[in-house]
Protein backbone atom coordinates (compact mmCIF):
# COMPACT_ATOMS: atom_id res chain seq x y z
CA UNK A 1 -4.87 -8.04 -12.73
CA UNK A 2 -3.18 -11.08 -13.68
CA UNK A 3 -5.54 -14.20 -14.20
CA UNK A 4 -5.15 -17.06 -11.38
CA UNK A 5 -2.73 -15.46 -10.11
CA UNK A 6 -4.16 -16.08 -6.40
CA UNK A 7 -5.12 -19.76 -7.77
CA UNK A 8 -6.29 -20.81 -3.61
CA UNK A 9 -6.62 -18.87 -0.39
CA UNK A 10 -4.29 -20.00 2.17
CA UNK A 11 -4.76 -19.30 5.51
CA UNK A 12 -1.63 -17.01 5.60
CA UNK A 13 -2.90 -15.03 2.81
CA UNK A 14 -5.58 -14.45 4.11
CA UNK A 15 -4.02 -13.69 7.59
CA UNK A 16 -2.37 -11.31 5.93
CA UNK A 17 -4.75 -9.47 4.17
CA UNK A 18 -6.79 -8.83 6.81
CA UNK A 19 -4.18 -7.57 9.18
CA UNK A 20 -3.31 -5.16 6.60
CA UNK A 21 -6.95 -4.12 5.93
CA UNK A 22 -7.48 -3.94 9.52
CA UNK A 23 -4.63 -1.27 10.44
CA UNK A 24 -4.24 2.18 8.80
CA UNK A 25 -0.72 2.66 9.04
CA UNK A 26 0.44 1.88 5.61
CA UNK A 27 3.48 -0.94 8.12
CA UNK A 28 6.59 -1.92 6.36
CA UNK A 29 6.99 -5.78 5.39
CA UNK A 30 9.05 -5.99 8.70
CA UNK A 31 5.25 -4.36 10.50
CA UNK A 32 2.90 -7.05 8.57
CA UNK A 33 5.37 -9.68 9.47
CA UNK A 34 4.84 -8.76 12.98
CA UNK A 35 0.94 -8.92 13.06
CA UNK A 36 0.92 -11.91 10.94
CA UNK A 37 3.17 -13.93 13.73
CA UNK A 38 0.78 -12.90 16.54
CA UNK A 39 -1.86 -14.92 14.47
CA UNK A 40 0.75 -17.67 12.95
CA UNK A 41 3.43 -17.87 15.04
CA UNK A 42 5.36 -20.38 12.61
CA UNK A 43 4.57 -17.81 9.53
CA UNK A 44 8.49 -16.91 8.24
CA UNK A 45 9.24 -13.11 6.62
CA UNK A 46 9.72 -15.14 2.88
CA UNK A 47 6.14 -16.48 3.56
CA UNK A 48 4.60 -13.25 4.23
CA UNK A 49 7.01 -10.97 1.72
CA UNK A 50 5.83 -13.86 -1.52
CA UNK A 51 2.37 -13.70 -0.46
CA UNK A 52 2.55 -9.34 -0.31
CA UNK A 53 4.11 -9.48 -3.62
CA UNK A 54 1.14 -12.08 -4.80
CA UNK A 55 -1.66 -9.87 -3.15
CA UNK A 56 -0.12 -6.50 -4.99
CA UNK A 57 0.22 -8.52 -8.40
CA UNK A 58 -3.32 -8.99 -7.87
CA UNK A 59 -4.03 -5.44 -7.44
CA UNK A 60 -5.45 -6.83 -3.55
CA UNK A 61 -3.13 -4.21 -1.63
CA UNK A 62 -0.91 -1.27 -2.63
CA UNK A 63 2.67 -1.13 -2.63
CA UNK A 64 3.99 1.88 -1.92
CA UNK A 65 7.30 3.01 -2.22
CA UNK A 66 8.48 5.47 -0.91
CA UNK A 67 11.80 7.03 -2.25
CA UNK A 68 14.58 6.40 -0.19
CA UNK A 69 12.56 4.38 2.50
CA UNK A 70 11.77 1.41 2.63
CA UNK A 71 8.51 -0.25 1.04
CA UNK A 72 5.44 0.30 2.60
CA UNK A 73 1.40 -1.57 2.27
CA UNK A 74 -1.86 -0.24 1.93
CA UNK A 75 -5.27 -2.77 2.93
CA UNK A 76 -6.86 -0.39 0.36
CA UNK A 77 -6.66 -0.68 -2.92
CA UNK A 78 -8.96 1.74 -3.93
CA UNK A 79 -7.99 5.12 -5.83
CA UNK A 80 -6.72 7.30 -3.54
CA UNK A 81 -3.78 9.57 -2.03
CA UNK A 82 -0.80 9.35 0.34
CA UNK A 83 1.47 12.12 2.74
CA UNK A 84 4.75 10.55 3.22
CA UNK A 85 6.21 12.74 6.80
CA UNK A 86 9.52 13.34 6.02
CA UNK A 87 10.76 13.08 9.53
CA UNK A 88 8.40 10.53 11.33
CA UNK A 89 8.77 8.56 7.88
CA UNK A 90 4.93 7.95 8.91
CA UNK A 91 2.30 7.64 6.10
CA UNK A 92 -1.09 8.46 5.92
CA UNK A 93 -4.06 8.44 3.82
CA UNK A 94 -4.91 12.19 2.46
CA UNK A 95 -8.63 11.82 2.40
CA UNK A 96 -9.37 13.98 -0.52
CA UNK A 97 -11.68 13.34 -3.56
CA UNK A 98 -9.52 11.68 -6.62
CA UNK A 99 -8.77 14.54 -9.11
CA UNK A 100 -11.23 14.11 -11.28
CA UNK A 101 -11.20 12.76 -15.11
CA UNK A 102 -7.36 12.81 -14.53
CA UNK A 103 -7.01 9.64 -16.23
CA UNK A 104 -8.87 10.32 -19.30
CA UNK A 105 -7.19 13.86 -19.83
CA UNK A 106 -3.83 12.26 -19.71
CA UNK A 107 -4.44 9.61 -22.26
CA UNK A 108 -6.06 11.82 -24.66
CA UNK A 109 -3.29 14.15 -24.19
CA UNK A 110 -0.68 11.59 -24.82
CA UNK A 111 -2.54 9.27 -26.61
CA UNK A 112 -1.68 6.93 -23.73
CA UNK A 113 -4.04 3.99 -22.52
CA UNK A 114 -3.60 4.88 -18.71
CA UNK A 115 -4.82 2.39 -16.21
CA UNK A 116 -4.59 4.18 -12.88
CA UNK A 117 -2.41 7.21 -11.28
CA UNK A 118 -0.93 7.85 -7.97
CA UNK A 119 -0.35 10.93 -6.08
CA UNK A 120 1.82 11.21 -3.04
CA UNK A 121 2.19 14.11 -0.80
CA UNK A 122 5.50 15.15 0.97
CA UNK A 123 6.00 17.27 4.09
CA UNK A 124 5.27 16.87 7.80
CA UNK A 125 2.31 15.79 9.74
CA UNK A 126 1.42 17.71 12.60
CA UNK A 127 3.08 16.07 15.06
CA UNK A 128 6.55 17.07 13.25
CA UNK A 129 5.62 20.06 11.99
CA UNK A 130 5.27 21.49 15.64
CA UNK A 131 8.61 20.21 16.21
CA UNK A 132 10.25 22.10 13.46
């Protein structure tokens, strides 16, 4: 986490982050925009993408890209794991336990200081797969 790096709380950060901590839907940029104008209605897209890239620089929120598609945000910032639906483009949270000890088995393998890991899951959610 970069020192001062959130140096005051304005009232569209904070907007922000608690629309994004409120929903579970990992929204695009485009999505946060959205919820943050039904709160701020004068709030423009530069305002809210320099204050996601501030939050995630802050290790606040998640940024998670995802391959080809466009960028998406997670409220929580906590260790944990992501589906990506490869037709819905939807993503959700896979509530399973972190592997354990992962971290530490990779840098004494490599010799590595590792700070954190991610782990993304690809397929199709339920919905899609009994569409397939």
């Amino acid at each position: 986490m970069k020192p001062n790096i959130l140096r005051r709380q304005t009232i569209q950060r904070k907007i922000i982050l608690e629309e994004l901590k409120r929903v579970k839907t990992h929204p695009t940029a485009d999505g946060i925009f959205t919820l943050a104008r039904k709160k701020i209605p004068a709030i423009t897209f530069g305002t809210v993408y320099r204050n996601l890239n501030l939050l995630r620089d802050a290790g606040k929120i998640l940024e998670l890209t995802c391959g080809r598609y466009s960028c998406r945000y997670d409220g929580d910032a906590s260790q944990h794991y992501h589906f990506f639906c490869l037709k819905c483009k939807n993503v959700f949270d896979a509530c399973i336990p972190a592997v354990g000890n992962l971290d530490r088995k990779v840098s004494q393998k490599l010799k590595f200081q590792v700070k954190y890991h991610r782990i993304e899951f690809y397929g199709y959610c339920q919905k899609c797969k009994a569409k397939i």
